[in-house]
Protein backbone atom coordinates (compact mmCIF):
# COMPACT_ATOMS: atom_id res chain seq x y z
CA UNK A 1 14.44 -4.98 11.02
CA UNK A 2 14.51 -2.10 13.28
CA UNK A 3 17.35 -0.35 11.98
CA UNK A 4 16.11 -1.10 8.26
CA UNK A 5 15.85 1.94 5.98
CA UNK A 6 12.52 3.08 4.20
CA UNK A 7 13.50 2.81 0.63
CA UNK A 8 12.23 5.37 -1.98
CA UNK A 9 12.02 4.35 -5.56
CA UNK A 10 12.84 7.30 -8.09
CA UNK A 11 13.27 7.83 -11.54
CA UNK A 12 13.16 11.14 -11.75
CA UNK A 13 8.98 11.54 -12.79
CA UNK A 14 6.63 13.34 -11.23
CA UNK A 15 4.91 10.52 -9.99
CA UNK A 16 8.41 9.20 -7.88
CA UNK A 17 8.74 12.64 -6.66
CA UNK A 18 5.33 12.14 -4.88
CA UNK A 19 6.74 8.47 -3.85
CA UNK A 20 9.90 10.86 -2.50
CA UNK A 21 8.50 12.50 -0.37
CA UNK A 22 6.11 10.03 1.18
CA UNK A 23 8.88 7.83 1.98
CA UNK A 24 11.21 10.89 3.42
CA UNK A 25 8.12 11.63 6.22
CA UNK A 26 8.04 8.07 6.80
CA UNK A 27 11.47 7.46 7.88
CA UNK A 28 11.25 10.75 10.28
CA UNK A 29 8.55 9.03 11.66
CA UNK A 30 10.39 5.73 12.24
CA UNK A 31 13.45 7.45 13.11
CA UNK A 32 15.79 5.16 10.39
CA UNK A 33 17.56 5.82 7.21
CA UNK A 34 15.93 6.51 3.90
CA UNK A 35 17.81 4.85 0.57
CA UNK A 36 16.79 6.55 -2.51
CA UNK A 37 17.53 3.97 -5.01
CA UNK A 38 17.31 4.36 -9.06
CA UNK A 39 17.28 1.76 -11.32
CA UNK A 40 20.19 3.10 -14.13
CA UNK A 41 18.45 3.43 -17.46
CA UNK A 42 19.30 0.83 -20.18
CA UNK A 43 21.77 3.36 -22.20
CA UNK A 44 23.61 4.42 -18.93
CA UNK A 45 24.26 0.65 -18.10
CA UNK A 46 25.40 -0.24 -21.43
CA UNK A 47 27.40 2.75 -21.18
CA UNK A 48 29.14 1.04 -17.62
CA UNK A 49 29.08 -2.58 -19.03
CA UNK A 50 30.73 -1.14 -22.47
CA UNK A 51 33.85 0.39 -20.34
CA UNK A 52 34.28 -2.24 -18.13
CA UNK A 53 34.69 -4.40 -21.18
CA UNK A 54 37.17 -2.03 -22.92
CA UNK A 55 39.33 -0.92 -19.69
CA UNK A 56 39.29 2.37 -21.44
CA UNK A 57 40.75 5.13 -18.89
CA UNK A 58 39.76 7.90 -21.32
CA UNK A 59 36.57 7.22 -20.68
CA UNK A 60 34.46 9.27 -17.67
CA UNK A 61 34.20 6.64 -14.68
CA UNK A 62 30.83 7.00 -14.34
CA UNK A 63 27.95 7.64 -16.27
CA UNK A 64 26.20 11.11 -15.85
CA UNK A 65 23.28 10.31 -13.66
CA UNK A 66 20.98 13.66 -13.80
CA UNK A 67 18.46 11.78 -11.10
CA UNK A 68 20.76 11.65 -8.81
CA UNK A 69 21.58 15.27 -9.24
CA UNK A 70 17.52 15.73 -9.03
CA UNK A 71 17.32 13.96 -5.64
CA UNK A 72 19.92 16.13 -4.37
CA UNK A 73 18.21 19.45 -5.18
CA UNK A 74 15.12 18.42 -3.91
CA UNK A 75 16.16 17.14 -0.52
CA UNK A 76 17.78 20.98 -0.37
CA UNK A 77 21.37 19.00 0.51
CA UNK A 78 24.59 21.28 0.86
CA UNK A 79 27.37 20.75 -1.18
CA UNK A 80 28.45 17.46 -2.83
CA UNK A 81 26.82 14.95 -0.43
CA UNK A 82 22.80 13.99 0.59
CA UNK A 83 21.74 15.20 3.97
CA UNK A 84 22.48 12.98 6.82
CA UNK A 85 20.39 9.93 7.19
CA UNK A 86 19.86 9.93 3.47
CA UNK A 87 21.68 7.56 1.05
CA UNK A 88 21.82 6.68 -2.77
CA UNK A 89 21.99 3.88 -4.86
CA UNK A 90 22.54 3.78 -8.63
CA UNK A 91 21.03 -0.11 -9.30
CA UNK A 92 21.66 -1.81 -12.70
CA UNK A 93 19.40 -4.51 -14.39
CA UNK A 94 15.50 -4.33 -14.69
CA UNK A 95 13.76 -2.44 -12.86
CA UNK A 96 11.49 -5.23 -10.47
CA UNK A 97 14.33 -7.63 -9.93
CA UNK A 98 16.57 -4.69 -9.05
CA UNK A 99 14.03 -3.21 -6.40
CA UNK A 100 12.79 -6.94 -5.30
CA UNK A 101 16.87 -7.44 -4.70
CA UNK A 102 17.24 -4.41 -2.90
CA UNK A 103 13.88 -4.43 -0.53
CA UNK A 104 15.35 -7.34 0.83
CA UNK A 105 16.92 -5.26 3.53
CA UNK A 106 13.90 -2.89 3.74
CA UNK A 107 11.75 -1.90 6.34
CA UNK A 108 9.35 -0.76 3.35
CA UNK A 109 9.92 0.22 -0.65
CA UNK A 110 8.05 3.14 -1.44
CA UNK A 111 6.94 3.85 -5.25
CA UNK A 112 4.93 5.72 -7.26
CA UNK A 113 2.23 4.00 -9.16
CA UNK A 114 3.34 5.37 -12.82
CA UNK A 115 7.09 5.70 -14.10
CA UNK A 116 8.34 7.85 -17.19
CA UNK A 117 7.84 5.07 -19.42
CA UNK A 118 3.55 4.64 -19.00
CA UNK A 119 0.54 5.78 -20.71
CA UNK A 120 -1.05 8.57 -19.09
CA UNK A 121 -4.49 6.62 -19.21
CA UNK A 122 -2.93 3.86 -17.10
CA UNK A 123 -3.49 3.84 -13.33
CA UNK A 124 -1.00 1.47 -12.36
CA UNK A 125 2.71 0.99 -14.05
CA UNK A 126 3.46 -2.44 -14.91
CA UNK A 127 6.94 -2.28 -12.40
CA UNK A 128 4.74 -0.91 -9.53
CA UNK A 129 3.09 -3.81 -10.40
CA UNK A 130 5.53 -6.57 -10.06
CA UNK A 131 7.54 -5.23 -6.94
CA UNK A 132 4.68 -5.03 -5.35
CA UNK A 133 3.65 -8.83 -6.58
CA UNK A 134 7.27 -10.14 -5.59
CA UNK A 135 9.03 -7.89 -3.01
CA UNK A 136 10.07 -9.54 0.17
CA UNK A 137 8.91 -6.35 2.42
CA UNK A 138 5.82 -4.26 2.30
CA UNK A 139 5.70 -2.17 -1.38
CA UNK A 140 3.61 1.13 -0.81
CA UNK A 141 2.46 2.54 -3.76
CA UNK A 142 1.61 6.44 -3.89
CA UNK A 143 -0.60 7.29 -6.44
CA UNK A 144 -0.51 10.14 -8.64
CA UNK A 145 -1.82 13.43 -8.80
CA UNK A 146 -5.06 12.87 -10.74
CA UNK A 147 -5.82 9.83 -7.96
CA UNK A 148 -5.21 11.93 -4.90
CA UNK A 149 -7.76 11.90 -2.43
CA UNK A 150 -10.94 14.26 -2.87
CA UNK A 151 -12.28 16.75 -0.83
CA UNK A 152 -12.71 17.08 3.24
CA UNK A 153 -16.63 16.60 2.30
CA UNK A 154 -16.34 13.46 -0.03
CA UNK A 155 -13.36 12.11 2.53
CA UNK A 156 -16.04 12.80 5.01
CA UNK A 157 -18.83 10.74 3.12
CA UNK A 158 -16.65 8.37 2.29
CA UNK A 159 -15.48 7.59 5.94
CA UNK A 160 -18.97 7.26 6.96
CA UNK A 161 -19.98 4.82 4.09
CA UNK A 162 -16.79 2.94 5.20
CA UNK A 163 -17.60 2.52 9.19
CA UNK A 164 -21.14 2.47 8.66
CA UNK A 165 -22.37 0.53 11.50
CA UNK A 166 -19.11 0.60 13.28
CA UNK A 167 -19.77 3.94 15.28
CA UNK A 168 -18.03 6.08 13.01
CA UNK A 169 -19.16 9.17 13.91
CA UNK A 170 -15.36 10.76 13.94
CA UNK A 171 -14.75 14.17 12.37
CA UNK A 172 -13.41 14.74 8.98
CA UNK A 173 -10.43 15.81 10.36
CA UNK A 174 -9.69 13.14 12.17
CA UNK A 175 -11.04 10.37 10.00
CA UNK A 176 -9.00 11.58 7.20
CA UNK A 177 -5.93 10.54 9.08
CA UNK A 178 -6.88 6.73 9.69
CA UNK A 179 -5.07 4.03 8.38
CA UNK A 180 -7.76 1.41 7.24
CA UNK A 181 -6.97 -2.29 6.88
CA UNK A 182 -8.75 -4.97 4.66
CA UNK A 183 -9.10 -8.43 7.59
CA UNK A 184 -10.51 -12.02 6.45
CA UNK A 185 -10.86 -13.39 9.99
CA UNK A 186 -9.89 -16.64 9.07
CA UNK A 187 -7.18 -15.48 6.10
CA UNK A 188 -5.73 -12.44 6.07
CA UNK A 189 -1.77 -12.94 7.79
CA UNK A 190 -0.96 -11.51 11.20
CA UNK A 191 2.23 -9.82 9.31
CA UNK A 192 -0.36 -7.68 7.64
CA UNK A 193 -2.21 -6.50 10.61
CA UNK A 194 0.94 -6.00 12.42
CA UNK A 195 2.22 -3.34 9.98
CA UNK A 196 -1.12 -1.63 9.98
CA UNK A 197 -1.14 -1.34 13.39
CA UNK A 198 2.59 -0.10 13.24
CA UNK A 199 1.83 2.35 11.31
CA UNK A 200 -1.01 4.06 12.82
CA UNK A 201 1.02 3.61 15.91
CA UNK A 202 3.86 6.24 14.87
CA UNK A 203 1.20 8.33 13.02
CA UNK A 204 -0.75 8.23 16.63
CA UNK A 205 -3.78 7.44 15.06
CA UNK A 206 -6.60 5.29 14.32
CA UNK A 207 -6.69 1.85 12.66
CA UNK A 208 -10.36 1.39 11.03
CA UNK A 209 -10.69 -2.34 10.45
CA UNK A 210 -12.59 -2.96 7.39
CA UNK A 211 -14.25 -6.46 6.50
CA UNK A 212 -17.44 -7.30 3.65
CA UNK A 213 -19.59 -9.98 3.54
CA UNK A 214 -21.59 -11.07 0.54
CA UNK A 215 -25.57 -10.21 0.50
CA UNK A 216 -26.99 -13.90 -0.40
CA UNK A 217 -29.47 -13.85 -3.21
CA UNK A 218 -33.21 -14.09 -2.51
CA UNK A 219 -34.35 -17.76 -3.27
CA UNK A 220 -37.42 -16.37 -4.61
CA UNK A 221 -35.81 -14.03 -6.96
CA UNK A 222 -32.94 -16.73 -8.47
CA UNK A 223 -34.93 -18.37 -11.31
CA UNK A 224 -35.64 -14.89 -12.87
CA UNK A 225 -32.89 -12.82 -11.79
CA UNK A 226 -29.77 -14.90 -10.54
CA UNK A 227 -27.78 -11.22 -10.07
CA UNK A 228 -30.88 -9.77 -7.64
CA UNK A 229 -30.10 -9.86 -3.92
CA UNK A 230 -31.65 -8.75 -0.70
CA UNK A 231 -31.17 -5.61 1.25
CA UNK A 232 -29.36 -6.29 4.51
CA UNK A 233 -31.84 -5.63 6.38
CA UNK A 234 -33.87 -8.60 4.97
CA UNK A 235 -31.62 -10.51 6.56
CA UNK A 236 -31.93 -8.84 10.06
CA UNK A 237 -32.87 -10.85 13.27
CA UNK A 238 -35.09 -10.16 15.60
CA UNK A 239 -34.83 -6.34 14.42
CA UNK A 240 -31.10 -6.70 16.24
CA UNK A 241 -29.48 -6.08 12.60
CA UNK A 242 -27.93 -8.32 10.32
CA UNK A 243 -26.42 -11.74 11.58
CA UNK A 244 -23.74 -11.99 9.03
CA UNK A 245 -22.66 -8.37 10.57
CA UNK A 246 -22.69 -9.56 13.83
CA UNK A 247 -20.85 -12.44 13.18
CA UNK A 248 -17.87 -10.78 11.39
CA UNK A 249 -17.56 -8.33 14.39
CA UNK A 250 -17.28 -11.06 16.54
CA UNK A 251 -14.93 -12.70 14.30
CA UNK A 252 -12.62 -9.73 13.96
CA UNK A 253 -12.98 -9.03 17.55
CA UNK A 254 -11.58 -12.42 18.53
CA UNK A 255 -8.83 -11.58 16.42
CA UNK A 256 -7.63 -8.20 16.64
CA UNK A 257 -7.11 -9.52 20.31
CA UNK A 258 -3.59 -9.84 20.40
CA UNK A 259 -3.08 -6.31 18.72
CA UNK A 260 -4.74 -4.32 20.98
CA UNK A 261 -2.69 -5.83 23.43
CA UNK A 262 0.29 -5.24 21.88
CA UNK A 263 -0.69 -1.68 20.96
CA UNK A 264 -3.24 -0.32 23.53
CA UNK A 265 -2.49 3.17 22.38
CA UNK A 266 -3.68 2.95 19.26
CA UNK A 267 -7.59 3.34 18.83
CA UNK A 268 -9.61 0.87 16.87
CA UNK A 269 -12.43 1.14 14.34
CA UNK A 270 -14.16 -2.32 13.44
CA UNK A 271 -16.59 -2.07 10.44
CA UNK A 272 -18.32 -4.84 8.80
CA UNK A 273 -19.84 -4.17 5.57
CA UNK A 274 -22.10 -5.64 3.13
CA UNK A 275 -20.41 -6.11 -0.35
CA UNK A 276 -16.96 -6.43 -2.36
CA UNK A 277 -14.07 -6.47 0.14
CA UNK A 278 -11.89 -4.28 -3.18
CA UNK A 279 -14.94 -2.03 -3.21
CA UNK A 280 -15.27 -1.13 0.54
CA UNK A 281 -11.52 -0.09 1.10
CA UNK A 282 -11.38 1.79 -2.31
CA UNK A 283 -14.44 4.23 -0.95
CA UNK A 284 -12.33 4.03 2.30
CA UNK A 285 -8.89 5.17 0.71
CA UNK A 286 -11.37 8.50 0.16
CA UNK A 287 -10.57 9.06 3.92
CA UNK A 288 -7.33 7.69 4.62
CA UNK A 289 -3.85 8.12 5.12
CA UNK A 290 -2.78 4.61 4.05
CA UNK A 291 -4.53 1.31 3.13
CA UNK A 292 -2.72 -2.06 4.01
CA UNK A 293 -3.67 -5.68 2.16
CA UNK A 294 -2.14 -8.75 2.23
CA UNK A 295 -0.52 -9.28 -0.76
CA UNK A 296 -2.42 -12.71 -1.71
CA UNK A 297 -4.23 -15.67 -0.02
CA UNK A 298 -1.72 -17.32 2.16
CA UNK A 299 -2.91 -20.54 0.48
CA UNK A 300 -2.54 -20.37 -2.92
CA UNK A 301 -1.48 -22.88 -5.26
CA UNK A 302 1.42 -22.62 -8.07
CA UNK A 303 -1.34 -21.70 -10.55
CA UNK A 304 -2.75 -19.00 -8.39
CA UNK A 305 -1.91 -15.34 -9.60
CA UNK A 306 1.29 -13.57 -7.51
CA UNK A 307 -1.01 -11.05 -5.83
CA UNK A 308 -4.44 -11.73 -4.92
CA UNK A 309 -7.43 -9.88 -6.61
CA UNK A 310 -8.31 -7.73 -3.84
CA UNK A 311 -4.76 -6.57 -3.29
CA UNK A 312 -4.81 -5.92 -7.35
CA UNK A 313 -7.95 -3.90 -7.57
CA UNK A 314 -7.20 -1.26 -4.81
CA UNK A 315 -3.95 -0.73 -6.19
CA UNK A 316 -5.61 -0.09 -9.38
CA UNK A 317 -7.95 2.38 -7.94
CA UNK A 318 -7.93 3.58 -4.73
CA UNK A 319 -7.32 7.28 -4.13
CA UNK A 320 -4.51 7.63 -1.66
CA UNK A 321 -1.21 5.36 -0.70
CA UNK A 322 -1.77 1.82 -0.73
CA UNK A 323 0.81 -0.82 1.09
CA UNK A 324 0.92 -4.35 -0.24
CA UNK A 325 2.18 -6.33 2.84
CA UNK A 326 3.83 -10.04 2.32
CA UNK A 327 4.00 -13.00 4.72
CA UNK A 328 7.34 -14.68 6.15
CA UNK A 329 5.70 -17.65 3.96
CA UNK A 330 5.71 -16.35 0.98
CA UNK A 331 7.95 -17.46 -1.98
CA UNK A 332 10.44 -14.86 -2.69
């Protein structure tokens, strides 16, 4: 797919304008096309289905379509026409099966995580929702205003909490930059890590690989408090720190292998934390430029839910761009 577009998602709110421009750096960076594409509303395709019907010449060809007139203004194009390397796409039919069709032949669909039609309490639009559940590339999601990122000092914090015990001593400036990646040694799909690494490879910057592990709960404490657990270091060895930590370094270090191989220009943070793998990269969105996660366990069942709980609760609430990354497996 190297000559695949970056797709942009609009509807003309401010939330797709955010998803806009997002997607506009992101071609530059890949050097490929960008495809703005906008799902027609339901009145402008009745409108096109009602004239087809009626062969009625008197009638305008085409339906007014004010976004398209709004994607023109913004991307400052002269006269008629987009500027080059810029297309448009008026899609009919609702609005996930329209973008799932479409992202077929995308190198990413970029959206934002509210349309016109959502409550302003919600955090993540139900459409947002099912492209990224279904599409058959990576769906980024760009949150909106009220989710952006905080401050240098809580990005800061944040990136420390994040690579705590992984050496991350890096600068705000630089941490805030990162692109940081959920891995399950033994689960999470090479496709995923690949497009992580991908992009912090055009961004020229660092990947921060984040995994958890569970704190097991003290046997002395289950009878009276089944929810109490242990500190980590309770579970330290030989004052060396904790083995679970060790072991999922060692585990992600046997398989990020291959990737540094493949990309030994782009630097590597590995960070294995105690707690909820959703919890970890939502502090870490604090700091990032992007977070990637596989889109659901590679072995689910027919019962299983489209996208996998992790991938569902950082969409829900992290605080900067989240991509939702598929595998050449999945069901599409």
């Amino acid at each position: 797919m190297s000559n695949a577009p970056v797709i942009a998602a609009v509807d003309g709110s401010e939330h797709s304008l955010r998803a806009l421009e997002w997607a506009r750096k992101e071609a530059v960076r890949h050097d490929c096309g960008l495809l703005v594409a906008h799902v027609l509303p339901d009145h402008a395709q009745l409108y096109a289905g009602r004239r087809a019907s009626l062969h009625d010449a008197s009638e305008p060809a085409e339906f007014a379509d004010p976004v398209r007139d709004w994607v023109r203004s913004l991307l400052g194009a002269d006269g008629p026409g987009l500027p080059e390397g810029v297309t448009y796409e008026a899609l009919e039919g609702s609005v996930p099966e329209a973008l799932r069709v479409i992202g077929s032949r995308a190198r990413m669909l970029v959206m934002g995580s509210r349309g016109r039609g959502g409550f302003a309490s919600l955090l993540l639009g139900s459409s947002s929702r099912a492209v990224a559940s279904t599409a058959a590339c990576p769906v980024v999601v760009v949150p909106h205003a009220e989710r952006g990122a905080a401050d240098a000092e809580a990005g800061a914090e944040a990136g420390a909490e994040a690579g705590a015990g992984a050496g991350a001593d890096d600068d705000a400036e630089q941490s805030a930059g990162r692109v940081v990646v959920g891995l399950h040694a033994a689960e999470t799909p090479d496709d995923v890590l690949t497009f992580a690494f991908t992009e912090a490879a055009v961004r020229g910057t660092t990947v921060q690989v984040v995994s958890a592990y569970a704190i097991p709960p003290s046997p002395s404490l289950v009878i009276d408090s089944p929810f109490a657990v242990i500190p980590p270091e309770g579970l330290a060895d030989e004052g060396d720190g904790v083995p679970a930590e060790r072991e999922m370094l060692r585990s992600q270090t046997e398989r990020l292998a291959p990737l540094r191989e493949r990309f030994p220009d782009v630097p590597v943070e590995q960070a294995a934390v105690p707690g909820d793998p959703a919890g970890r990269l939502v502090i870490a969105s604090r700091a990032a430029a992007l977070v990637v996660v596989g889109r659901h366990h590679p072995r689910r069942t027919a019962m299983s839910l489209a996208i996998g709980s992790v991938a569902h609760a950082v969409l829900h609430h992290a605080h900067g761009p989240v991509a939702v990354v598929p595998t050449l497996k999945d069901d599409v």
